[in-house]
N, C-alpha and C. Protein backbone atom coordinates (compact mmCIF):
# COMPACT_ATOMS: atom_id res chain seq x y z
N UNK A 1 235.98 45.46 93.35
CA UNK A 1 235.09 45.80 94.44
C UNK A 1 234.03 44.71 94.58
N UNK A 2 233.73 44.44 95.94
CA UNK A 2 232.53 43.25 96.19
C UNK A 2 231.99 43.58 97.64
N UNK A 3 230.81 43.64 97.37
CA UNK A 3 230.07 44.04 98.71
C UNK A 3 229.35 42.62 99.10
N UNK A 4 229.50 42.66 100.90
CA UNK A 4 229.13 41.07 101.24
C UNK A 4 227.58 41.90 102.75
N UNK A 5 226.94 41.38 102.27
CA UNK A 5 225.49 41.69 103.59
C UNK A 5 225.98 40.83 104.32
N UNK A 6 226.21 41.58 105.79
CA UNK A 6 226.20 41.12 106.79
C UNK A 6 225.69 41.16 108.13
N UNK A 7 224.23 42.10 107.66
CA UNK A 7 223.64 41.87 108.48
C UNK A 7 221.97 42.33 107.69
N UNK A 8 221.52 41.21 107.66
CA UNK A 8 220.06 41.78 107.04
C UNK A 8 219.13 43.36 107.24
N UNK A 9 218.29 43.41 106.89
CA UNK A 9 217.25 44.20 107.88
C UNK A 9 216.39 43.33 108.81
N UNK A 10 216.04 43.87 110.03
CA UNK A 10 215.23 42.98 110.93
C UNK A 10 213.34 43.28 110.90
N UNK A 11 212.95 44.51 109.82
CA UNK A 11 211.98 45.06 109.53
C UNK A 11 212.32 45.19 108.39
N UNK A 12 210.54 45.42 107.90
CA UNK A 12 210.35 45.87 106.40
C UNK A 12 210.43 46.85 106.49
N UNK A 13 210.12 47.68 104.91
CA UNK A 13 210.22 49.90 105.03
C UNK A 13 209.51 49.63 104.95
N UNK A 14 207.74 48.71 104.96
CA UNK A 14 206.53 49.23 105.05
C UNK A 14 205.83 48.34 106.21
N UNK A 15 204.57 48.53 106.47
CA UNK A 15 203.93 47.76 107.55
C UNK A 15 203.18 46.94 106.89
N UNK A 16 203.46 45.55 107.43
CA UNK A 16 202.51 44.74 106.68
C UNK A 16 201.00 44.84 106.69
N UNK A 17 200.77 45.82 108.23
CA UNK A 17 198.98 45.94 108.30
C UNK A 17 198.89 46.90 107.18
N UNK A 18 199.60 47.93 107.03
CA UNK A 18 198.62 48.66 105.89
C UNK A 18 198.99 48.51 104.64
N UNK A 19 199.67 47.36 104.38
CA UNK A 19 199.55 46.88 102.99
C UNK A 19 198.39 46.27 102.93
N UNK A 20 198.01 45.09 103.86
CA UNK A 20 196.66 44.46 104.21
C UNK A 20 195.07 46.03 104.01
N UNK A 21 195.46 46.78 104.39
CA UNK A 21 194.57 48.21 104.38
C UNK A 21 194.85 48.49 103.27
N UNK A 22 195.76 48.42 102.42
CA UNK A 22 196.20 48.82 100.98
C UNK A 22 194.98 48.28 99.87
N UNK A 23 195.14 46.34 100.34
CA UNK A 23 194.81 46.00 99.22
C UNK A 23 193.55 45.62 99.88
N UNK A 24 193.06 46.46 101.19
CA UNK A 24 191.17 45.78 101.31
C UNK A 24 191.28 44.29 101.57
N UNK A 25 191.97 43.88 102.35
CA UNK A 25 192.15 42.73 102.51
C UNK A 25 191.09 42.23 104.13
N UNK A 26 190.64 41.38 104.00
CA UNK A 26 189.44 40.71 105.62
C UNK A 26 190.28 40.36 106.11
N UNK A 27 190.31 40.44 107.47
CA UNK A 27 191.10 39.80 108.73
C UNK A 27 190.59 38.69 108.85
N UNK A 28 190.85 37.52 109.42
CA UNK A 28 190.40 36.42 109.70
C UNK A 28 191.03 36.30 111.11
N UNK A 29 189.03 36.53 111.66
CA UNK A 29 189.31 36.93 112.82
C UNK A 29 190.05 34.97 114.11
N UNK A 30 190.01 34.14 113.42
CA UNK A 30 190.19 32.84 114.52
C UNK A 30 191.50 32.77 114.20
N UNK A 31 192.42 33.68 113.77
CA UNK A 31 193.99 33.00 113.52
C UNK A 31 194.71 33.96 114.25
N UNK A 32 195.07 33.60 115.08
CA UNK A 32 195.97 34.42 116.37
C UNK A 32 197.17 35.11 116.09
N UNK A 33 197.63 36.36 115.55
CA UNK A 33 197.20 37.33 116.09
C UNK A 33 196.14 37.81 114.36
N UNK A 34 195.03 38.64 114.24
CA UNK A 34 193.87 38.29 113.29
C UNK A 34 195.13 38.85 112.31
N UNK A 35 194.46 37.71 111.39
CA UNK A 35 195.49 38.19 109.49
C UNK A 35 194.76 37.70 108.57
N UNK A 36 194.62 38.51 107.31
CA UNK A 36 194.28 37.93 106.34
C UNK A 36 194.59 36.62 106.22
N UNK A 37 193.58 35.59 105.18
CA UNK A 37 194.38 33.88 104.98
C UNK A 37 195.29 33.87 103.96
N UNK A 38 195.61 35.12 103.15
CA UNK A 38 196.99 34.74 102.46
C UNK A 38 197.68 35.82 102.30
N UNK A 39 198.03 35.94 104.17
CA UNK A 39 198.80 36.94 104.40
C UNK A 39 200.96 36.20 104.33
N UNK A 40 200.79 35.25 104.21
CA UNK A 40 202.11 34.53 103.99
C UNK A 40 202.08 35.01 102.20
N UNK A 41 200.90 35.03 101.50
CA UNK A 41 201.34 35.21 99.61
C UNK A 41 201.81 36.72 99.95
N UNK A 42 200.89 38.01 100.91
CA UNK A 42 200.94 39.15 100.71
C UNK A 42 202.41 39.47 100.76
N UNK A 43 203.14 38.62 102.13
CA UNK A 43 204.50 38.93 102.51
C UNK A 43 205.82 38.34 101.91
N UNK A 44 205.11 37.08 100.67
CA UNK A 44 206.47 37.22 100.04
C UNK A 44 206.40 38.32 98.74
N UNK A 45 204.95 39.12 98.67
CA UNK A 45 204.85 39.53 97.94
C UNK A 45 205.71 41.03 98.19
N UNK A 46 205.50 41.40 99.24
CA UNK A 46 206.38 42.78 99.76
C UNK A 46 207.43 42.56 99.40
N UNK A 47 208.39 41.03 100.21
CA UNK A 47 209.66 40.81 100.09
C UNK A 47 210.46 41.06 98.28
N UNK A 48 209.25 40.58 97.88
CA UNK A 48 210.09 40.60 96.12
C UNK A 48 209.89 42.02 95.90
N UNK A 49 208.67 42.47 95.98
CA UNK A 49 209.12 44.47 95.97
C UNK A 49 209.91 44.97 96.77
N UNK A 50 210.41 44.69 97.50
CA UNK A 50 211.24 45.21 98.28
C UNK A 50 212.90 44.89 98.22
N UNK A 51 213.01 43.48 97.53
CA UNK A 51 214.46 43.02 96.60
C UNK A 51 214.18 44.13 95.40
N UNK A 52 213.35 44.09 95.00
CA UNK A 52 213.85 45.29 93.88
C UNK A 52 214.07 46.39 93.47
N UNK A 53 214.08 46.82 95.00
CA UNK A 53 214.77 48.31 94.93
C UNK A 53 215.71 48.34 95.97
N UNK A 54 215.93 47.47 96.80
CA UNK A 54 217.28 47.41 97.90
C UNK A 54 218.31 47.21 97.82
N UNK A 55 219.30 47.48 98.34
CA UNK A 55 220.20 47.05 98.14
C UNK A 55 221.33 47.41 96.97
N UNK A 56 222.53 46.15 97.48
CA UNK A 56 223.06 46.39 96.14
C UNK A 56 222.71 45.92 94.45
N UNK A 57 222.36 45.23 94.68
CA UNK A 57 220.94 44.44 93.21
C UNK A 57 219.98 45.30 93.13
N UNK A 58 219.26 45.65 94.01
CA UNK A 58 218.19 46.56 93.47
C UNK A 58 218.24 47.97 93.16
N UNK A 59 216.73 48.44 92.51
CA UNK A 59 217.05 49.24 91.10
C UNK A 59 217.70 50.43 92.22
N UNK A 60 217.32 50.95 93.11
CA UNK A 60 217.98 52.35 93.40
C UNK A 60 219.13 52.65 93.78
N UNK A 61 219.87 51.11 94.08
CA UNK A 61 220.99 51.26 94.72
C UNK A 61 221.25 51.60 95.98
N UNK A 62 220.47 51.08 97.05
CA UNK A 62 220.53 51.85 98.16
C UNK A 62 219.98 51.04 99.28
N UNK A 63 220.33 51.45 100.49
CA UNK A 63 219.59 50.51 101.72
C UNK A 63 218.44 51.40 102.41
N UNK A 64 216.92 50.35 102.60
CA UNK A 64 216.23 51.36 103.00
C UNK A 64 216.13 51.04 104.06
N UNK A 65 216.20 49.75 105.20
CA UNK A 65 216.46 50.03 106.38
C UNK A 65 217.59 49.39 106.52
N UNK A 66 217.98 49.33 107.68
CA UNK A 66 219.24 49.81 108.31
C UNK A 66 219.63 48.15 108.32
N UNK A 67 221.02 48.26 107.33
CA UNK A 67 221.99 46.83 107.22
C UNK A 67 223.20 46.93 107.65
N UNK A 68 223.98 45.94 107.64
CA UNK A 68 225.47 46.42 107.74
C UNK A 68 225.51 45.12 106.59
N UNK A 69 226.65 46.17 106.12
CA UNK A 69 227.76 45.51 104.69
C UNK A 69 229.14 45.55 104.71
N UNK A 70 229.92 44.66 103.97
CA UNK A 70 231.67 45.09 104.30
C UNK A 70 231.79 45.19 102.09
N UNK A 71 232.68 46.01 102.50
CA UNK A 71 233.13 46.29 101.41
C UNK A 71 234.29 45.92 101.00
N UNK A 72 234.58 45.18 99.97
CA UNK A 72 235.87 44.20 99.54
C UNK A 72 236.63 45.97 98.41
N UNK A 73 237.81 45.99 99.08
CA UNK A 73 238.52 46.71 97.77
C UNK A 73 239.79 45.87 97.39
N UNK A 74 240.49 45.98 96.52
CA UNK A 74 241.76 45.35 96.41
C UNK A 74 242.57 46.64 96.29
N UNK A 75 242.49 47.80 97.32
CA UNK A 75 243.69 48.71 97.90
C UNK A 75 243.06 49.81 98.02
N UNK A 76 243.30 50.94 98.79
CA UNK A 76 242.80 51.92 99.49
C UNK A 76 242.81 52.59 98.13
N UNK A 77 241.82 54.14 97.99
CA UNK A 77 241.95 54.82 96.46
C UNK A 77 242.73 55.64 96.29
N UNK A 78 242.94 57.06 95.73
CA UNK A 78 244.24 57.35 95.83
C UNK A 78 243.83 58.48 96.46
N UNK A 79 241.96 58.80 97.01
CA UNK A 79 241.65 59.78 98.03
C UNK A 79 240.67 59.73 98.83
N UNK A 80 238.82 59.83 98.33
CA UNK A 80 238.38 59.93 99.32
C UNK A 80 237.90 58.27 98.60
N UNK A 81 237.37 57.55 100.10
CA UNK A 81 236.94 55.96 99.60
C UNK A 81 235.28 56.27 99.81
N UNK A 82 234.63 56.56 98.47
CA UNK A 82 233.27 56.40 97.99
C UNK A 82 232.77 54.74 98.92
N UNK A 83 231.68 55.23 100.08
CA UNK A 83 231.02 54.31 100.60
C UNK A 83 229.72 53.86 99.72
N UNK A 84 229.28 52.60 99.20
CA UNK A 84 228.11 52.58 98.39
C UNK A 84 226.59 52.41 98.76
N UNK A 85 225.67 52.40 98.78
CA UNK A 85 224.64 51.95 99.30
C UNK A 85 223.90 53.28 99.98
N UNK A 86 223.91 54.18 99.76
CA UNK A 86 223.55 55.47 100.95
C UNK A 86 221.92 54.98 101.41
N UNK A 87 221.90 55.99 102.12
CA UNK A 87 222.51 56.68 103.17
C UNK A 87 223.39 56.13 104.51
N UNK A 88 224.58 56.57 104.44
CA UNK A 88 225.13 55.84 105.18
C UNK A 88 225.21 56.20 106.44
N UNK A 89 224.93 55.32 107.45
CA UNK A 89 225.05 55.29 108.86
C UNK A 89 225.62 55.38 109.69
N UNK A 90 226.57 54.48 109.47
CA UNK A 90 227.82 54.52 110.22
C UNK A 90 229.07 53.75 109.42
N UNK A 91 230.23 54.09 109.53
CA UNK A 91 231.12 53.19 109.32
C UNK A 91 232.09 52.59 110.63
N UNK A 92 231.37 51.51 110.35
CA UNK A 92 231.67 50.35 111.58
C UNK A 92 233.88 50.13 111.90
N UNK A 93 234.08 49.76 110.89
CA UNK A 93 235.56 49.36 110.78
C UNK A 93 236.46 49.34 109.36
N UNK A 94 237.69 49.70 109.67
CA UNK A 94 237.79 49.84 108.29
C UNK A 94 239.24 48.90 109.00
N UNK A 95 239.95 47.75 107.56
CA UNK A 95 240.58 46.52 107.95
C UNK A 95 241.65 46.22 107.02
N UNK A 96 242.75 46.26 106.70
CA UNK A 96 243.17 46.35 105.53
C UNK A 96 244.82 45.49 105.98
N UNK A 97 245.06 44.49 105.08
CA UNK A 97 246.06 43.62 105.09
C UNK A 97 247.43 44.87 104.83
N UNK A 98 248.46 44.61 105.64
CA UNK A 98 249.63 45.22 105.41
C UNK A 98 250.77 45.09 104.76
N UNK A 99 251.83 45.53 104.17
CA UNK A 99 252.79 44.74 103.35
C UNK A 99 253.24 43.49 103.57
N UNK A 100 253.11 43.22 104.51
CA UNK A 100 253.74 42.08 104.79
C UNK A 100 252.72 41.39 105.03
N UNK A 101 251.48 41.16 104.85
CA UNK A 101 250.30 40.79 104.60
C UNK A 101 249.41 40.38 105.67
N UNK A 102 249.92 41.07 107.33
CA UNK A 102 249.00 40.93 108.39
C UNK A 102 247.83 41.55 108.28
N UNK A 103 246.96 41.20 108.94
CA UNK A 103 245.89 41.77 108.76
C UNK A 103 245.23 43.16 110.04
N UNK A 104 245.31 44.53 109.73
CA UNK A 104 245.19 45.46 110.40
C UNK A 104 244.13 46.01 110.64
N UNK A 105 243.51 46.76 111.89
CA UNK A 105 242.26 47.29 111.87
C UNK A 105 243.03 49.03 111.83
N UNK A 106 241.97 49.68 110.94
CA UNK A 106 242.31 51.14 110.85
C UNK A 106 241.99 51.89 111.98
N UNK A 107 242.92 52.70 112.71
CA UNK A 107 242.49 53.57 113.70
C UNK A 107 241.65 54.43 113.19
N UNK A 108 240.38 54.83 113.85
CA UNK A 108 239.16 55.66 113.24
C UNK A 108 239.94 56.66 113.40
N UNK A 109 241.21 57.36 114.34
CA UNK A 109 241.74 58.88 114.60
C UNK A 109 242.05 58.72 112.96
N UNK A 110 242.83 57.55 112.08
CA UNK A 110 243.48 58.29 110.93
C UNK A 110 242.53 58.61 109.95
N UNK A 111 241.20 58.67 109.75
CA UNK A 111 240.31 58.81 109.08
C UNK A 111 238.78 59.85 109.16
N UNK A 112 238.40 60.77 108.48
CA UNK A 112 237.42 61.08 108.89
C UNK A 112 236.20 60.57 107.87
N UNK A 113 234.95 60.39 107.96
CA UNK A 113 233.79 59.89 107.79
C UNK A 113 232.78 61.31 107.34
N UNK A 114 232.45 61.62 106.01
CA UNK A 114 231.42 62.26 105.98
C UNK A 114 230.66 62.13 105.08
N UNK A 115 229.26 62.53 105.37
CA UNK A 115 228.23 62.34 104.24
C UNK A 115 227.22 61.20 105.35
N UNK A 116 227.81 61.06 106.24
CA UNK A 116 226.65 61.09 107.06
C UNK A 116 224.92 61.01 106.81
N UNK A 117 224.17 60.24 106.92
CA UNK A 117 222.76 60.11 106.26
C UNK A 117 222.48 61.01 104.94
N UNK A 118 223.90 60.74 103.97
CA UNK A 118 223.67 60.38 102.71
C UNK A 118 224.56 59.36 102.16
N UNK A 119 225.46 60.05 100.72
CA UNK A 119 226.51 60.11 100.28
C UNK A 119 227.58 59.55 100.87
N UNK A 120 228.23 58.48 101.57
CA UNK A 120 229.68 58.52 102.46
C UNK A 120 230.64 58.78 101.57
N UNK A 121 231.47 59.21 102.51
CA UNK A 121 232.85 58.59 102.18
C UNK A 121 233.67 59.07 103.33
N UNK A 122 235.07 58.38 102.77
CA UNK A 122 235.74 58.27 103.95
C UNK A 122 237.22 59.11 103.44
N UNK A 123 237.87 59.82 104.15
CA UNK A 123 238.77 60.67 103.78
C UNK A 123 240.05 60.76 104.65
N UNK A 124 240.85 60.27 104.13
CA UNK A 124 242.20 60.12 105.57
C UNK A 124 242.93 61.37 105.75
N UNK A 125 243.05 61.27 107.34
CA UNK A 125 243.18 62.60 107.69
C UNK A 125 244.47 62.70 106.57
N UNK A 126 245.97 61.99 107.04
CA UNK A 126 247.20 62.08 106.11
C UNK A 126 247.46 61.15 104.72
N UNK A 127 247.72 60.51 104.65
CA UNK A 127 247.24 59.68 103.81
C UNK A 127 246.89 57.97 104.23
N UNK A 128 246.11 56.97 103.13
CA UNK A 128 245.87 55.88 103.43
C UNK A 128 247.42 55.05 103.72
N UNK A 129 247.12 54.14 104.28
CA UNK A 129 248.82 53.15 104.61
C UNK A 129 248.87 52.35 103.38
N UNK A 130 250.32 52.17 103.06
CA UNK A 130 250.39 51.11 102.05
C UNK A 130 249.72 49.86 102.14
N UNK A 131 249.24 49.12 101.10
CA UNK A 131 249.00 47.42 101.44
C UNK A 131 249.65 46.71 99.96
N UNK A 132 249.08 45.03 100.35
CA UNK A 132 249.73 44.51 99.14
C UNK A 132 249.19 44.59 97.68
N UNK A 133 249.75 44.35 96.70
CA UNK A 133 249.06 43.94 95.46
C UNK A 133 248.17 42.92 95.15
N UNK A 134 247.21 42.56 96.45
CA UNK A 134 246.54 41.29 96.35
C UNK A 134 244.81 41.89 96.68
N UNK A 135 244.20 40.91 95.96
CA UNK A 135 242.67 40.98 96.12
C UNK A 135 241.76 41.22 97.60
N UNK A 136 241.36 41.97 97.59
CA UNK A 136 240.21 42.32 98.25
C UNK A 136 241.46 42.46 99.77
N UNK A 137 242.28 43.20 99.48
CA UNK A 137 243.25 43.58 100.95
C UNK A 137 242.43 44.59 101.63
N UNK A 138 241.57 45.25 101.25
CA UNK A 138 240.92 46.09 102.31
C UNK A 138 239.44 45.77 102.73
N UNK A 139 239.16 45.87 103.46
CA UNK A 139 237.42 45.75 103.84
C UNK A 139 237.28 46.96 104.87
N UNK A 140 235.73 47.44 104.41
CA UNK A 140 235.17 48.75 105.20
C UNK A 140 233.87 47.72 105.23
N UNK A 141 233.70 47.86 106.87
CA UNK A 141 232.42 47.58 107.82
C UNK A 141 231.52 48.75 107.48
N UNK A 142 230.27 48.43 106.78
CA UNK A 142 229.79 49.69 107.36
C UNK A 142 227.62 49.75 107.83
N UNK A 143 227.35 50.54 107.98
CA UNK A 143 226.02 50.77 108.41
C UNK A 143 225.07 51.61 107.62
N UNK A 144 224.36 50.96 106.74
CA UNK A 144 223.76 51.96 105.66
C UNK A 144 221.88 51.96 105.70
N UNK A 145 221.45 52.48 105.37
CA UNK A 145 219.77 52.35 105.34
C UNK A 145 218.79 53.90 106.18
N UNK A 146 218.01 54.16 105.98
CA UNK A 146 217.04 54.89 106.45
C UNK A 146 216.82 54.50 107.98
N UNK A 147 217.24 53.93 108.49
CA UNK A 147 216.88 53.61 109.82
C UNK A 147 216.65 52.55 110.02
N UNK A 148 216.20 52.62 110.98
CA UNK A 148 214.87 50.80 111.14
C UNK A 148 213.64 51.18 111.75
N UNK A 149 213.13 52.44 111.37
CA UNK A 149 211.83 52.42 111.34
C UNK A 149 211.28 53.16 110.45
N UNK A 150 210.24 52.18 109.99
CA UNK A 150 209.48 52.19 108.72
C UNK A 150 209.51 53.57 107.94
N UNK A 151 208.44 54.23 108.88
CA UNK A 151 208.25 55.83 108.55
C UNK A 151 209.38 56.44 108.38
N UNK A 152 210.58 56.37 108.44
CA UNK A 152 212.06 56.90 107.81
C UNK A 152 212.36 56.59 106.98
N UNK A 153 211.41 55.83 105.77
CA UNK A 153 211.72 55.37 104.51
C UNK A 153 211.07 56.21 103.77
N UNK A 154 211.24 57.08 102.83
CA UNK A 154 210.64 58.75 102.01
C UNK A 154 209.28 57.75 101.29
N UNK A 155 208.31 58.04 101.37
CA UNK A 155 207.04 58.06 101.17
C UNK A 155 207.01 57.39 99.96
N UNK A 156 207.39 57.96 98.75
CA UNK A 156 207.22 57.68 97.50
C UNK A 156 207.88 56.52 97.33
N UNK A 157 208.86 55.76 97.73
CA UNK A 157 209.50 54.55 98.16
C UNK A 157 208.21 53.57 98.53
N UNK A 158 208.14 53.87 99.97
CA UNK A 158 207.10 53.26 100.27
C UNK A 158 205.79 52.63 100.07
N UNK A 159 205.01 53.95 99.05
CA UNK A 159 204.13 53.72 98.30
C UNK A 159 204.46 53.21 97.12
N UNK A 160 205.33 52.87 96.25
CA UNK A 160 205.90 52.21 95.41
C UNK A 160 205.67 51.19 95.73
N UNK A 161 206.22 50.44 97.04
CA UNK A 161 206.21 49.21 97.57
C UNK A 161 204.64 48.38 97.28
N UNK A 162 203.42 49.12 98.11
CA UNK A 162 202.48 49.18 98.46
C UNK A 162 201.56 48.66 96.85
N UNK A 163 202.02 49.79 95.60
CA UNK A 163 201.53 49.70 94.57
C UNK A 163 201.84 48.46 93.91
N UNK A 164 203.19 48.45 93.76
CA UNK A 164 203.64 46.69 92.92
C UNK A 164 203.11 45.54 93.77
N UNK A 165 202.95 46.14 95.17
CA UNK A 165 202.95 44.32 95.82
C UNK A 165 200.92 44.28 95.45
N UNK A 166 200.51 45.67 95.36
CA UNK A 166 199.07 45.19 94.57
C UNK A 166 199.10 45.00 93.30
N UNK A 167 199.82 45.23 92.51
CA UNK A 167 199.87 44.85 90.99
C UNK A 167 199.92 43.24 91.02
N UNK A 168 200.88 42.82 91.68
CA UNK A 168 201.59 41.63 91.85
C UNK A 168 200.16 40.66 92.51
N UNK A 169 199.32 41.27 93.45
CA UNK A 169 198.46 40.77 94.13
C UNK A 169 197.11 40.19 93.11
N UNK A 170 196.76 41.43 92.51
CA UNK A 170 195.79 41.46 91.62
C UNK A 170 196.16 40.91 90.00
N UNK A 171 197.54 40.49 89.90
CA UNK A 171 197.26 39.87 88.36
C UNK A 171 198.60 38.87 88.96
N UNK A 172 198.52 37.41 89.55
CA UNK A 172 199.01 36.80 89.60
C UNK A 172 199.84 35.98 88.78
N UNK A 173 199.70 36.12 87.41
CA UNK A 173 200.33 35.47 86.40
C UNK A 173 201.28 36.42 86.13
N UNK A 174 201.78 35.76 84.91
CA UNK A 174 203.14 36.23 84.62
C UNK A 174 202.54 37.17 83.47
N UNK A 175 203.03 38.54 83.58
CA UNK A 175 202.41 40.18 82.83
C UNK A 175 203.65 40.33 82.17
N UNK A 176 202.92 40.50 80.84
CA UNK A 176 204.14 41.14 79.44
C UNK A 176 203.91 42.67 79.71
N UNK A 177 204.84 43.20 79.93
CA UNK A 177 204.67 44.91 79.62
C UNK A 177 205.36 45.27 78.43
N UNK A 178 204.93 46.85 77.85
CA UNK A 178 206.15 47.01 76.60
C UNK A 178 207.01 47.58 76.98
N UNK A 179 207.86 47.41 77.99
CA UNK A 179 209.33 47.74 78.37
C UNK A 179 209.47 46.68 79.35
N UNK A 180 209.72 44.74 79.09
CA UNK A 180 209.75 43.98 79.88
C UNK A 180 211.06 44.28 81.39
N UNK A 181 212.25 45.27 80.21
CA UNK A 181 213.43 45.20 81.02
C UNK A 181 213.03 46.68 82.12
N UNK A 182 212.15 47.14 82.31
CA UNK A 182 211.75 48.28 83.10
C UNK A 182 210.97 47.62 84.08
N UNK A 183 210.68 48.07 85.87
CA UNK A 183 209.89 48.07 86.46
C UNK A 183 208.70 48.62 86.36
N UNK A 184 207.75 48.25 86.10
CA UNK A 184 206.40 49.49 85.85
C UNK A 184 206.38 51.00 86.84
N UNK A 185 206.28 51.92 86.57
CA UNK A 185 206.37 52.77 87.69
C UNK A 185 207.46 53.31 88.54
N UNK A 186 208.53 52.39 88.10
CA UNK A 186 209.92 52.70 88.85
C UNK A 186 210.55 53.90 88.44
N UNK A 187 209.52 54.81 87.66
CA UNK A 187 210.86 56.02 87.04
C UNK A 187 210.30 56.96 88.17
N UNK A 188 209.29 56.74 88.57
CA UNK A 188 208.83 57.79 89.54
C UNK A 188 209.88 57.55 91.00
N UNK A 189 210.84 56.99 91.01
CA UNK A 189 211.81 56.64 92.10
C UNK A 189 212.53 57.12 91.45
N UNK A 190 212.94 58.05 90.63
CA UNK A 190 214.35 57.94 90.02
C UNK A 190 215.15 59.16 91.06
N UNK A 191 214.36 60.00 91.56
CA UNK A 191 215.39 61.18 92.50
C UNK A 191 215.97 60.08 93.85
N UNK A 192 215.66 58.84 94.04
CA UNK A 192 216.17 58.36 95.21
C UNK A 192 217.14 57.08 94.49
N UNK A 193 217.15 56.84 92.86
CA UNK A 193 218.44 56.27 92.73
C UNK A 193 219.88 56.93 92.67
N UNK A 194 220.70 55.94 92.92
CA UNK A 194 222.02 56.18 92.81
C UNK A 194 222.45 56.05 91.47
N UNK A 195 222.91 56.97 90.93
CA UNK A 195 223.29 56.79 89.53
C UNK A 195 225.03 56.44 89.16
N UNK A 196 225.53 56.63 90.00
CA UNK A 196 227.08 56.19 89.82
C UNK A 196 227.74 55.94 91.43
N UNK A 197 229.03 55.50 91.45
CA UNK A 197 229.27 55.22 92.79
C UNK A 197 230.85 56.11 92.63
């Protein structure tokens, strides 16, 4: 299995003004449109809190706004095909090389889709079609994340965000904790990780 991003998010799950309101930050009012002066440190600072809980790398396993991903299998399963990343959105296309090793798009009639803004998966109405014994013969398109707007990202997420990118703000050096391999604070996310796929 190999999952490929193919389409970013075009928003953050939080707003950069009230991270700026977060951390008490001055506007500087002569820089068009007004921003703090190290509102470029604040925003790669979100971005790295925000790699570390997105996605497929990050800790929860999950998309919080709205991406599209394809999913590499090397052959359909032997029932329902576990979509990863929830909540899932949509499933875009599902594509899968044939014995003879053309390459096919799945009619959505032979398949149904549920779990819907959670959990996916995908369940064929009769069964999946044969393919070959070769790598990554199937790919599922699909659409996963909380939306694409902000406030559809569950709170405690959010404020997570908000808290590390001030940790991160306020002690700029490099911080020993006594659990280096733990995120500080990340267990309080643990009802929104994915624990198996």
């Amino acid at each position: 299995m190999r999952l490929e991003l193919d389409m970013a998010p075009t928003v953050l799950p939080v707003d950069e003004a009230d991270v700026w309101t977060f951390l008490r930050l001055t506007l500087d009012e002569t820089l068009s449109p007004p921003a703090p002066v190290d509102a470029a440190d604040v925003r790669s600072l979100i971005d790295a809190a925000v790699a570390e809980l997105d996605g497929w790398d990050g800790f929860l396993g999950r998309c919080l706004i709205e991406q599209s991903w394809t999913l590499y299998l090397d052959g359909f399963p032997r029932s329902d095909l576990l979509v990863p990343l929830p909540p899932l959105i949509a499933v875009d296309a599902i594509e899968y090389d044939d014995t003879s090793g053309s390459a096919v798009t799945l009619d959505p009639s032979a398949y149904r889709v549920a779990g819907i803004g959670g959990d996916g998966r995908i369940v064929p109405v009769t069964r999946w079609p044969s393919t070959p014994t070769t790598p990554e013969c199937v790919r599922v398109a699909f659409t996963a994340g909380f939306g694409d707007d902000p406030a559809a990202v569950p709170m405690p997420i959010r404020q997570w965000i908000k808290d590390r990118v001030a940790d991160r703000y306020g002690q700029r050096g490099h911080v020993t904790f006594a659990h280096p391999y733990r995120v500080p604070g990340v267990d309080d996310l643990a009802a929104y990780r994915v624990w198996s796929l």
